[in-house]
C-alpha atoms as a PDB file:
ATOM      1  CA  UNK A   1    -101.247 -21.925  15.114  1.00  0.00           C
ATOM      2  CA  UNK A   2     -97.622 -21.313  13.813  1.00  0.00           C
ATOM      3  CA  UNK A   3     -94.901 -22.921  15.139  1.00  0.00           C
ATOM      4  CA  UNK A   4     -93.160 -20.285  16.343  1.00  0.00           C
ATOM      5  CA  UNK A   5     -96.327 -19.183  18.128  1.00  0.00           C
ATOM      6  CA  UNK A   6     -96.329 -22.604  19.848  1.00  0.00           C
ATOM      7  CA  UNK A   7     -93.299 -22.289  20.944  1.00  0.00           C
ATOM      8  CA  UNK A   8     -93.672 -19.091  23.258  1.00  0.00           C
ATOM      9  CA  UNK A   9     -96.919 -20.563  24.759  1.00  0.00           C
ATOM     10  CA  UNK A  10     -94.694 -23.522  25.755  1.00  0.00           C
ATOM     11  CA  UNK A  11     -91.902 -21.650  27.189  1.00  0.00           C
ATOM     12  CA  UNK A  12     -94.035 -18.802  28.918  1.00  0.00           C
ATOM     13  CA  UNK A  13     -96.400 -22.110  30.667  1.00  0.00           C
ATOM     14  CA  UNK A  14     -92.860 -23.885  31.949  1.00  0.00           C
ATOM     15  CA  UNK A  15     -92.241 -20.671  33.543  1.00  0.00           C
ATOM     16  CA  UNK A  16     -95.274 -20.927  35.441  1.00  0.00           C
ATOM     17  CA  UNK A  17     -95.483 -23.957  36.978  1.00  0.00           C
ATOM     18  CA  UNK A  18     -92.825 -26.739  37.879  1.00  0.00           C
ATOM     19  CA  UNK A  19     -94.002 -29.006  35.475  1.00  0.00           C
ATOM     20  CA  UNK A  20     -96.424 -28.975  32.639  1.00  0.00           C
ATOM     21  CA  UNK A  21     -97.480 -32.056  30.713  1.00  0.00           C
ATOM     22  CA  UNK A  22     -98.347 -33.065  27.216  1.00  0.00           C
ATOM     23  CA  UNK A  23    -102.152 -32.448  27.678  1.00  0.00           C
ATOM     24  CA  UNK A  24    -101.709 -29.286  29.470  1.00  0.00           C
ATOM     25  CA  UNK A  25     -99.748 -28.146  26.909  1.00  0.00           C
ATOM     26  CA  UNK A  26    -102.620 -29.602  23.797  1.00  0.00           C
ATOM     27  CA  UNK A  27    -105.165 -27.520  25.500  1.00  0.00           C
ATOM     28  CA  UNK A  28    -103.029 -24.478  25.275  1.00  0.00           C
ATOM     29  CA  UNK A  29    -102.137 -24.368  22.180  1.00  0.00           C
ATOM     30  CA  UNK A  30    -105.158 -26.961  20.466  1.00  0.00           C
ATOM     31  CA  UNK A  31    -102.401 -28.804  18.983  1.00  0.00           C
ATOM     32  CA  UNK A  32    -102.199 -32.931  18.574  1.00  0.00           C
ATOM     33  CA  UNK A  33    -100.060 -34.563  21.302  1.00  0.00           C
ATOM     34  CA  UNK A  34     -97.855 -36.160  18.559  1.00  0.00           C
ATOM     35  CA  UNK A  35     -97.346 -31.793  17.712  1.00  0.00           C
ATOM     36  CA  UNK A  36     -96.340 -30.870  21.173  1.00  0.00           C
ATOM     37  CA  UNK A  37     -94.151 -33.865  21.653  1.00  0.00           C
ATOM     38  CA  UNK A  38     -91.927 -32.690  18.607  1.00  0.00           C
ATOM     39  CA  UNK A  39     -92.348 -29.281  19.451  1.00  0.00           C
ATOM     40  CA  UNK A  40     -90.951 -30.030  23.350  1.00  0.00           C
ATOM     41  CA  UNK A  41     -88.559 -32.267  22.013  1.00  0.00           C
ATOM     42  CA  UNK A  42     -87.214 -29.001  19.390  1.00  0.00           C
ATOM     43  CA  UNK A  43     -87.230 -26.841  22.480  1.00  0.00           C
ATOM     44  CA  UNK A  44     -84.999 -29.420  24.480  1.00  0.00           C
ATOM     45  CA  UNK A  45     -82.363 -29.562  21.898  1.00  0.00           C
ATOM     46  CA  UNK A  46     -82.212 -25.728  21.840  1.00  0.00           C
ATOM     47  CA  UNK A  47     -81.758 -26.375  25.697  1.00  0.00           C
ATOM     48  CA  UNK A  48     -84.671 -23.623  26.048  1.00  0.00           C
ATOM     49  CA  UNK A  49     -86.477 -26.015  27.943  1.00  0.00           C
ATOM     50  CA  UNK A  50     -85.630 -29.937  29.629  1.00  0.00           C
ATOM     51  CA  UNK A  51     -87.972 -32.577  28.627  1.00  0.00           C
ATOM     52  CA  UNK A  52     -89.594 -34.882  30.950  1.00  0.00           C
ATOM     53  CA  UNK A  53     -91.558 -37.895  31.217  1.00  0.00           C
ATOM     54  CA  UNK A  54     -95.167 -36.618  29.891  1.00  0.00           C
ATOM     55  CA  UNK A  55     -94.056 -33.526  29.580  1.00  0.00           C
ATOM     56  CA  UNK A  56     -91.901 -30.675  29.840  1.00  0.00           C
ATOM     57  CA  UNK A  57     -90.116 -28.129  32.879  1.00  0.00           C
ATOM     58  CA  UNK A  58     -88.199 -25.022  32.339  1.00  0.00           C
ATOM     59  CA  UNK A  59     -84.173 -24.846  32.527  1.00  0.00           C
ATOM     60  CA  UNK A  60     -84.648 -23.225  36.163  1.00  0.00           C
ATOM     61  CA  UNK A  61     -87.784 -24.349  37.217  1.00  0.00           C
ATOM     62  CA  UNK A  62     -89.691 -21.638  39.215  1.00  0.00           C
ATOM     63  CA  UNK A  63     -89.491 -22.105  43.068  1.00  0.00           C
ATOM     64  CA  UNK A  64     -92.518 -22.635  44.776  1.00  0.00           C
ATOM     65  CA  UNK A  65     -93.465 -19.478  47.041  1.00  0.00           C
ATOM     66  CA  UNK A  66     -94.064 -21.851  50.244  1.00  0.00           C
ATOM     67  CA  UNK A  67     -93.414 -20.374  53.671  1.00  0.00           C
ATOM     68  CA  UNK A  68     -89.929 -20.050  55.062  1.00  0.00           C
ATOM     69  CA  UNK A  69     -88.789 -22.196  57.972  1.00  0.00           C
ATOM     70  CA  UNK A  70     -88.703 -26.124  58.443  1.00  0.00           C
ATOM     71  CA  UNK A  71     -91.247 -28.459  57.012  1.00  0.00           C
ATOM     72  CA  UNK A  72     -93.522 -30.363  59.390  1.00  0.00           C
ATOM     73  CA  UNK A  73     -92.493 -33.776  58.975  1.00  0.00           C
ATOM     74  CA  UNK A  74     -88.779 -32.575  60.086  1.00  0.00           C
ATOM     75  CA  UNK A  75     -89.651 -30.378  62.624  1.00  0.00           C
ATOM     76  CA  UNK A  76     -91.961 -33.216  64.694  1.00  0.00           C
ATOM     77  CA  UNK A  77     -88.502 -35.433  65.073  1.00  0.00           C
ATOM     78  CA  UNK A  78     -86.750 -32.926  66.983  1.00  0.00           C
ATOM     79  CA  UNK A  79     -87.271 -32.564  71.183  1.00  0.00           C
ATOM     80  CA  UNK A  80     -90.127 -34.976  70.874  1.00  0.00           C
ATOM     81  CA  UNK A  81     -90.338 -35.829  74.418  1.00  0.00           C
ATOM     82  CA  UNK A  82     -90.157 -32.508  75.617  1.00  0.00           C
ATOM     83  CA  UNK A  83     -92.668 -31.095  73.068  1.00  0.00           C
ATOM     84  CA  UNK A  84     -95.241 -33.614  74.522  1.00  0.00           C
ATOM     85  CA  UNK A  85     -94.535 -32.869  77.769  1.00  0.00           C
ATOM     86  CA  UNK A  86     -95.014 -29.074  77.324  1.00  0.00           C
ATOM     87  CA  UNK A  87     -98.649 -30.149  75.268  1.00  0.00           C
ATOM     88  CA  UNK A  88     -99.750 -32.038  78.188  1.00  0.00           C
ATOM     89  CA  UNK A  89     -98.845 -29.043  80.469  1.00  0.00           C
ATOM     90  CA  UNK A  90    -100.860 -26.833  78.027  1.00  0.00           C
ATOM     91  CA  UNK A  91    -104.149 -28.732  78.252  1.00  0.00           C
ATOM     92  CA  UNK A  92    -104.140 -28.971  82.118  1.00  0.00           C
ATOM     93  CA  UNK A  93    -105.125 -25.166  81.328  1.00  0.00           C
ATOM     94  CA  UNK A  94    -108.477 -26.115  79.676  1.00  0.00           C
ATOM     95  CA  UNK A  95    -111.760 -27.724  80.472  1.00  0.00           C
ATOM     96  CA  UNK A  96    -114.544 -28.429  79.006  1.00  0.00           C
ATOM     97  CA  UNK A  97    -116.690 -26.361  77.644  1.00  0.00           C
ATOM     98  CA  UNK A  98    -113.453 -23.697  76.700  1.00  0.00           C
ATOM     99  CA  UNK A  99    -113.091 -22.124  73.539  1.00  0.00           C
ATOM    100  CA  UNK A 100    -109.580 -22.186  72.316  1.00  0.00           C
ATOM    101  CA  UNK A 101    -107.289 -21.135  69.589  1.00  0.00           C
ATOM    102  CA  UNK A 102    -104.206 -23.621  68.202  1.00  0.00           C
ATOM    103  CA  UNK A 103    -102.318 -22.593  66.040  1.00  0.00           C
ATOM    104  CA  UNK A 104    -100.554 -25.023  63.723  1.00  0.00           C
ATOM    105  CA  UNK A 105     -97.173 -26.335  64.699  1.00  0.00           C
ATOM    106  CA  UNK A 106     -95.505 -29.481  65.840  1.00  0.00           C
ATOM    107  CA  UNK A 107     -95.677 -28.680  69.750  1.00  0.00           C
ATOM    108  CA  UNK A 108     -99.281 -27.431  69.568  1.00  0.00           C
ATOM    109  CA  UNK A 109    -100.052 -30.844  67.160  1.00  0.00           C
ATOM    110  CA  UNK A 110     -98.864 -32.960  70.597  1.00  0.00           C
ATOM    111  CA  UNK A 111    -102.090 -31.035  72.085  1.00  0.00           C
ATOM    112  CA  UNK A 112    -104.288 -33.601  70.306  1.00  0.00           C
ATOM    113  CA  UNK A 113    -103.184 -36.722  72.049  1.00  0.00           C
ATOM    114  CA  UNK A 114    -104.349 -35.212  75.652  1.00  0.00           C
ATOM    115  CA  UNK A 115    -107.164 -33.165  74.269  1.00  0.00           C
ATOM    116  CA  UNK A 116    -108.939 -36.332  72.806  1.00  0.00           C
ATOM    117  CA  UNK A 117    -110.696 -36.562  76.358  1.00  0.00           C
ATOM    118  CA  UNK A 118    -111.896 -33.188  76.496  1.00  0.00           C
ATOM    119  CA  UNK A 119    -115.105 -31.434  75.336  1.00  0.00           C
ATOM    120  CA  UNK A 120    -113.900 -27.534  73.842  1.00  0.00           C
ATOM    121  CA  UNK A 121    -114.700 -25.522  70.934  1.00  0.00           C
ATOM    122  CA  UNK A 122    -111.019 -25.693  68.940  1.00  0.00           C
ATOM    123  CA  UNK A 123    -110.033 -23.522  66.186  1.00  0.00           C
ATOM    124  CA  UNK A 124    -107.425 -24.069  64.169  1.00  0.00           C
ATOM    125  CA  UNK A 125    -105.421 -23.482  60.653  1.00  0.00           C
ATOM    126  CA  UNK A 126    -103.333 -27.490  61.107  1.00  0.00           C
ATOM    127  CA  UNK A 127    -105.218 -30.013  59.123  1.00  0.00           C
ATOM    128  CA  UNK A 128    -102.871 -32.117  60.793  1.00  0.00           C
ATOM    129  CA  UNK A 129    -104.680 -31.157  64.334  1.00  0.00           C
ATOM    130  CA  UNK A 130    -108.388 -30.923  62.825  1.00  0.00           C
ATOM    131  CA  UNK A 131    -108.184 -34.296  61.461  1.00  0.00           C
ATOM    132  CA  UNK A 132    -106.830 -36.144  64.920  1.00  0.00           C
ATOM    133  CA  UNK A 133    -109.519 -34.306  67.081  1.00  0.00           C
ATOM    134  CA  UNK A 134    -112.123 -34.990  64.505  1.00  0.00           C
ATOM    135  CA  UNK A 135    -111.220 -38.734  64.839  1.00  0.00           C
ATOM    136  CA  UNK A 136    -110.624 -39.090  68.562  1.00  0.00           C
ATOM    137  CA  UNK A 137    -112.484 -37.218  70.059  1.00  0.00           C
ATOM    138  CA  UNK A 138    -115.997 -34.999  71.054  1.00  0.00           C
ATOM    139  CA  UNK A 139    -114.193 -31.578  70.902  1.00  0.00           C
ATOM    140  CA  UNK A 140    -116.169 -28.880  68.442  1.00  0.00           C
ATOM    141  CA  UNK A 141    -113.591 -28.255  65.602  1.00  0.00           C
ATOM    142  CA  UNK A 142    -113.430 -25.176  63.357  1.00  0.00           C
ATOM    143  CA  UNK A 143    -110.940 -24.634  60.323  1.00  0.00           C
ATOM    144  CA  UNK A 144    -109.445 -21.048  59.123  1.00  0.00           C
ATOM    145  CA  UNK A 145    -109.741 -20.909  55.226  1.00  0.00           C
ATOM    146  CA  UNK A 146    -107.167 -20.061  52.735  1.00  0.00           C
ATOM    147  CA  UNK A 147    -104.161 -21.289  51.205  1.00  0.00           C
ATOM    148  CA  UNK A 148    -102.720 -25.001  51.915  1.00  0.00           C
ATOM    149  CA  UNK A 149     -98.951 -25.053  52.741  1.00  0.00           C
ATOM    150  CA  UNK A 150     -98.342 -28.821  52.646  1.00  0.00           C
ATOM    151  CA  UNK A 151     -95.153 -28.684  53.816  1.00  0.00           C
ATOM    152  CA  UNK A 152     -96.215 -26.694  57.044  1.00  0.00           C
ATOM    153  CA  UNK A 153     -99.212 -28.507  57.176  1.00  0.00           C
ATOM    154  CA  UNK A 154    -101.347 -24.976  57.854  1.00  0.00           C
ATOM    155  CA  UNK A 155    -103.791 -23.130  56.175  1.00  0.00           C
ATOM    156  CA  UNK A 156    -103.314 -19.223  55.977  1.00  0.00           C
ATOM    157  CA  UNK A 157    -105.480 -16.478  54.676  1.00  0.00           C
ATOM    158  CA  UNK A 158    -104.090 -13.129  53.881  1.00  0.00           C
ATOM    159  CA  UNK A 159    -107.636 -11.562  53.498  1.00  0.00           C
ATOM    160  CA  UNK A 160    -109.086  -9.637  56.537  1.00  0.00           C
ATOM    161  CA  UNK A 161    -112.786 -10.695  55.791  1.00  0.00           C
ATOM    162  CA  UNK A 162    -111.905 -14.301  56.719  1.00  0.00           C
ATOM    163  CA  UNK A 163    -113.409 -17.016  59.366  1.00  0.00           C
ATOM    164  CA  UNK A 164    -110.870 -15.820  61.893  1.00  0.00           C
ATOM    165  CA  UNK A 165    -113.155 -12.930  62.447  1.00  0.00           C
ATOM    166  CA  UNK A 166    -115.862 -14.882  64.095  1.00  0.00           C
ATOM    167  CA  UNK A 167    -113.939 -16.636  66.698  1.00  0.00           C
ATOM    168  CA  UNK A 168    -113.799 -15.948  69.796  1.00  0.00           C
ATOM    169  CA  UNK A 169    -111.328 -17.882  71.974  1.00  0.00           C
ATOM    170  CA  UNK A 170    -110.484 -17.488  75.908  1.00  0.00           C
ATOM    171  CA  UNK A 171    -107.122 -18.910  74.970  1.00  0.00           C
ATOM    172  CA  UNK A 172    -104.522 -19.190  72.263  1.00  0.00           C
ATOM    173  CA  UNK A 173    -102.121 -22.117  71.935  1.00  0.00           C
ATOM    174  CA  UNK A 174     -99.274 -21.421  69.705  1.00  0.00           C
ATOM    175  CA  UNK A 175     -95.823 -22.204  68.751  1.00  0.00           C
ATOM    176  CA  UNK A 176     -93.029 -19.635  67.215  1.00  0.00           C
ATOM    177  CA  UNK A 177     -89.250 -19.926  66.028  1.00  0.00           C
ATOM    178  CA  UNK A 178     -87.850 -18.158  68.932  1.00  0.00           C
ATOM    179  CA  UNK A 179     -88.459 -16.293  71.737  1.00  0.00           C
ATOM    180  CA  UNK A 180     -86.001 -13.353  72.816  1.00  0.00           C
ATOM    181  CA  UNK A 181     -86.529 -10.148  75.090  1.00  0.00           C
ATOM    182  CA  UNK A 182     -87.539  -8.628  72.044  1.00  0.00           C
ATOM    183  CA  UNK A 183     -90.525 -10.696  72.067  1.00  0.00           C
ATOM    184  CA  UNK A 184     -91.892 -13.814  69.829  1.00  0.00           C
ATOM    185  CA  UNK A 185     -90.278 -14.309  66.584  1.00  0.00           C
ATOM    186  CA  UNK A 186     -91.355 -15.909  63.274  1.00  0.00           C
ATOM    187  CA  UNK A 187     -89.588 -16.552  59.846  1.00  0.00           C
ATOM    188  CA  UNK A 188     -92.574 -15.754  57.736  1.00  0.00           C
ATOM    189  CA  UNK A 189     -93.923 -12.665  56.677  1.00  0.00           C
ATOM    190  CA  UNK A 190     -97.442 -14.401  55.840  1.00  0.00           C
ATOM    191  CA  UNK A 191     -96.959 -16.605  59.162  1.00  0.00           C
ATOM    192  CA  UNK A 192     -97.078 -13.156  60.801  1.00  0.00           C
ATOM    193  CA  UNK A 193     -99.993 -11.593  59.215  1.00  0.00           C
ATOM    194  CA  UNK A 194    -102.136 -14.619  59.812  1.00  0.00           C
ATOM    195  CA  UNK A 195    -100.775 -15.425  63.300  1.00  0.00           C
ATOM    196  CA  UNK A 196    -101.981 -11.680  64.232  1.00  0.00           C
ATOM    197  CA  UNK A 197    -104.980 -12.078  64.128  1.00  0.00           C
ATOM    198  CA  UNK A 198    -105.572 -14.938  65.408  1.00  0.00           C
ATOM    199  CA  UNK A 199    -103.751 -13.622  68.776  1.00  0.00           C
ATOM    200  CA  UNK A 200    -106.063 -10.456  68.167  1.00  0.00           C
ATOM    201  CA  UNK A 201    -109.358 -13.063  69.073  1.00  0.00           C
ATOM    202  CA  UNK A 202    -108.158 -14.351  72.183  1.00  0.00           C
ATOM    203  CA  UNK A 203    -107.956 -13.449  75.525  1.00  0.00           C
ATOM    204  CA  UNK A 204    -105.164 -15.143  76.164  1.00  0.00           C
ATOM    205  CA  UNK A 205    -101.627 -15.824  74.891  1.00  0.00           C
ATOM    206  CA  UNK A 206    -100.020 -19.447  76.109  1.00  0.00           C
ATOM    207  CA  UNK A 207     -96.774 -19.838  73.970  1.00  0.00           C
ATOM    208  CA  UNK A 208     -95.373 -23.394  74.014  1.00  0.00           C
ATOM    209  CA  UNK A 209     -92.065 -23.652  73.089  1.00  0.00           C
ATOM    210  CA  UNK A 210     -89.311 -26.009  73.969  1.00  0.00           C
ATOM    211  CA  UNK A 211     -85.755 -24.803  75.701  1.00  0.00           C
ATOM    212  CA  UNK A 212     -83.549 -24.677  72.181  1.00  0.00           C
ATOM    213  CA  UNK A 213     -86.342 -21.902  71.332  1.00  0.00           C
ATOM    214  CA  UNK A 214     -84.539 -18.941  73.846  1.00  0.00           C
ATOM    215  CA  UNK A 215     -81.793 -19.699  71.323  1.00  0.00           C
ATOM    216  CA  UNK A 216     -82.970 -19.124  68.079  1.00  0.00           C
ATOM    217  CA  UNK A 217     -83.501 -15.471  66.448  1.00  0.00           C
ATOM    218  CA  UNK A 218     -85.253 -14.220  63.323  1.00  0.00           C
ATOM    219  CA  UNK A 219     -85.355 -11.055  61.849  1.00  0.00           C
ATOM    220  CA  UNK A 220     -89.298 -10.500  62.148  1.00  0.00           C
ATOM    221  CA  UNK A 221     -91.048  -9.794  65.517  1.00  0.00           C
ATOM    222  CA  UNK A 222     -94.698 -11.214  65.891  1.00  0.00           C
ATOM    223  CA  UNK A 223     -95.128  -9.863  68.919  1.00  0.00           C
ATOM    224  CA  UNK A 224     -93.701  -8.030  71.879  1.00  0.00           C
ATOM    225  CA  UNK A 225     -93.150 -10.269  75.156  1.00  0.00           C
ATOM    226  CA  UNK A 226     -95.846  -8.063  76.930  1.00  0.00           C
ATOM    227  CA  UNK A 227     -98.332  -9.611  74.872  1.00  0.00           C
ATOM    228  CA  UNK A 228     -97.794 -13.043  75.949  1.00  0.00           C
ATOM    229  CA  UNK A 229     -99.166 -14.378  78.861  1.00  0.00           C
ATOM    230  CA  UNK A 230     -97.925 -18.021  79.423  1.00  0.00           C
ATOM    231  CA  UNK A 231     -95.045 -19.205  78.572  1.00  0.00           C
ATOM    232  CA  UNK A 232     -94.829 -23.252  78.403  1.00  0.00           C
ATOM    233  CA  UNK A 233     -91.620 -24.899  78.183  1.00  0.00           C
ATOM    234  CA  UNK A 234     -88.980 -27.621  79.634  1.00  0.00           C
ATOM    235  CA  UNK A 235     -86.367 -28.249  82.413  1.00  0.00           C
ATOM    236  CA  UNK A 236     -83.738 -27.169  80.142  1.00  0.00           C
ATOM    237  CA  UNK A 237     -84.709 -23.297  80.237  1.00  0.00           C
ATOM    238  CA  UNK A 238     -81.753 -21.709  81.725  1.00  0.00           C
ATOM    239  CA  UNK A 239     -82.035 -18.675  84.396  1.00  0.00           C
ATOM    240  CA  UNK A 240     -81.355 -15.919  82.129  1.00  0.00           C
ATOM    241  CA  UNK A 241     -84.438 -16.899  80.092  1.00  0.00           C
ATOM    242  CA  UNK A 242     -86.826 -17.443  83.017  1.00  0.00           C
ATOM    243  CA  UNK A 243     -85.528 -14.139  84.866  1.00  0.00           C
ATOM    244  CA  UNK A 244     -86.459 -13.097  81.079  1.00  0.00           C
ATOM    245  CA  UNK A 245     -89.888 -13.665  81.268  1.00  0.00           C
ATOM    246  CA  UNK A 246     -90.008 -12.736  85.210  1.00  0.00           C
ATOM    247  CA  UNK A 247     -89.239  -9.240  84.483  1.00  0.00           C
ATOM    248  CA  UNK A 248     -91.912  -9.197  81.785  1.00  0.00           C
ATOM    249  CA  UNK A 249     -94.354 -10.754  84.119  1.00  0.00           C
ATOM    250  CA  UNK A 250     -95.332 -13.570  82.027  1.00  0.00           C
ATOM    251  CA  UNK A 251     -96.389 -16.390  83.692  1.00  0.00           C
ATOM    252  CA  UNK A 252     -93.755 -19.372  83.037  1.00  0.00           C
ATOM    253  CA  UNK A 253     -94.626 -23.246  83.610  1.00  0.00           C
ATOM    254  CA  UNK A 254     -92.032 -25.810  83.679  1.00  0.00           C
ATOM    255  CA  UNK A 255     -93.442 -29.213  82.272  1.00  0.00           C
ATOM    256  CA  UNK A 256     -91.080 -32.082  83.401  1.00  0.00           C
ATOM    257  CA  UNK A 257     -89.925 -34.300  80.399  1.00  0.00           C
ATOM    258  CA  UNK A 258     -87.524 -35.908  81.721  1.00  0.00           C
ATOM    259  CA  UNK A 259     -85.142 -35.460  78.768  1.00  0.00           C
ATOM    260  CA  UNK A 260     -82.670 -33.043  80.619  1.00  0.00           C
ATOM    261  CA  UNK A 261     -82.226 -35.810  83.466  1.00  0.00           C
ATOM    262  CA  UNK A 262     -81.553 -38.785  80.865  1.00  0.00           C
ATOM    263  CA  UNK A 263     -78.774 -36.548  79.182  1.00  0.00           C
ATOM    264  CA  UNK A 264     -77.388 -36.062  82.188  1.00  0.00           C
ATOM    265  CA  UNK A 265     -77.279 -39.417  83.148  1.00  0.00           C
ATOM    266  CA  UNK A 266     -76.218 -40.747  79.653  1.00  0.00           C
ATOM    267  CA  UNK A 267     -73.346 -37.916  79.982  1.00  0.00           C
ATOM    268  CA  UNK A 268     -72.110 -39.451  82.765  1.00  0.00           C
END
């Protein structure tokens, strides 16, 4: 292969992927390693491309399509306390023998600690959730298929003829961005589509969501408030919100966390 042949495979497979190696880069083009070193190391010096250790990435590497909104491992810091709190108040609604939907999400993950004792048929897309419950406890656990977004920590599907299909759940437990008289809001497109139907096999909706939640607002609409049935959250919902959900007649619970309380006492 001529070297100016080489040379376009290189720069079209840096456009692909963040980073492609040495050996990638041999098998594509079935030239010796010593080859595509001096090849990369031409391409650099045009600046066409940036070397890298064992390898090579493109000027402005391609972003990786992930999901929008925060990762997982941020998102589980924030309202800790109250996020447990509103998980505990979630599982009071189940007993054994239920079959239930939870979705992935750092207020629904809390769900594992006080599920561990209980007996139900869980479906879920969090690998996060599946793995705790298949440790620590006797529940029946069932994973969605698709695509892994590490940093969300979920697995999502945007086929029709998936698992989902199959389950049937008396409940769903799920999480969302905000929550507004418009009804539940997302970030993701693909979070939306998957999230649908999963709500579309259960009987019931339970959102858990902490206070800060009535606060936020995204552009995309997962569902009207009608839809919902329960909403779980904290002490620090204000009136407007729970008059909110009143006059939509979902059910609210309040799960004490005590956090509201200790920042009014650290206030002071």
């Amino acid at each position: 292969m001529h070297e100016k042949e080489r040379h376009r495979i290189i720069l079209s497979a840096v456009q692909d992927r963040p980073v492609v190696t040495v050996i990638d880069l041999c098998n594509l083009t079935d030239a010796s390693e010593a080859t595509i070193r001096r090849d990369i190391a031409s391409l650099d010096a045009q600046k066409k491309l940036r070397r890298v250790r064992g390898g090579a990435e493109a000027i402005s590497p391609p972003q990786f399509v992930g999901l929008a909104g925060r990762p997982f491992s941020v998102s589980e810091t924030m309202h800790s306390r109250e996020k447990q709190a509103i998980a505990r108040a979630a599982v009071d609604l189940c007993s054994d023998g239920d079959s239930i939907i939870i979705n992935g999400g750092t207020t629904t993950f809390q769900m594992v600690h006080p599920l561990a004792s209980r007996r139900c048929q869980v479906f879920t897309n969090s690998f996060p959730i599946a793995e705790h419950l298949l440790k620590n406890s006797k529940n029946t656990i069932m994973l969605s298929g698709g695509v892994i977004y590490r940093e969300q920590n979920i697995i999502l599907s945007p086929f029709d003829n998936d698992v989902t299909r199959n389950f049937y759940a008396r409940r769903m437990f799920m999480g969302a961005q905000g929550l507004g008289p418009i009804g539940l809001m997302e970030a993701d497109p693909l979070l939306i589509q998957a999230e649908q139907k999963l709500i579309g096999q259960a009987d019931e909706l339970v959102v858990l969501v902490d206070s800060s939640k009535f606060e936020n607002r995204s552009s995309l609409v997962l569902c009207p408030l009608d839809r919902i049935d329960t909403v779980i959250t904290d002490e620090g919902i204000t009136d407007k919100a729970a008059a909110m959900l009143e006059a939509a007649d979902v059910t609210l619970i309040v799960a004490q966390s005590g956090a509201v309380q200790q920042e009014g006492e650290a206030a002071t």
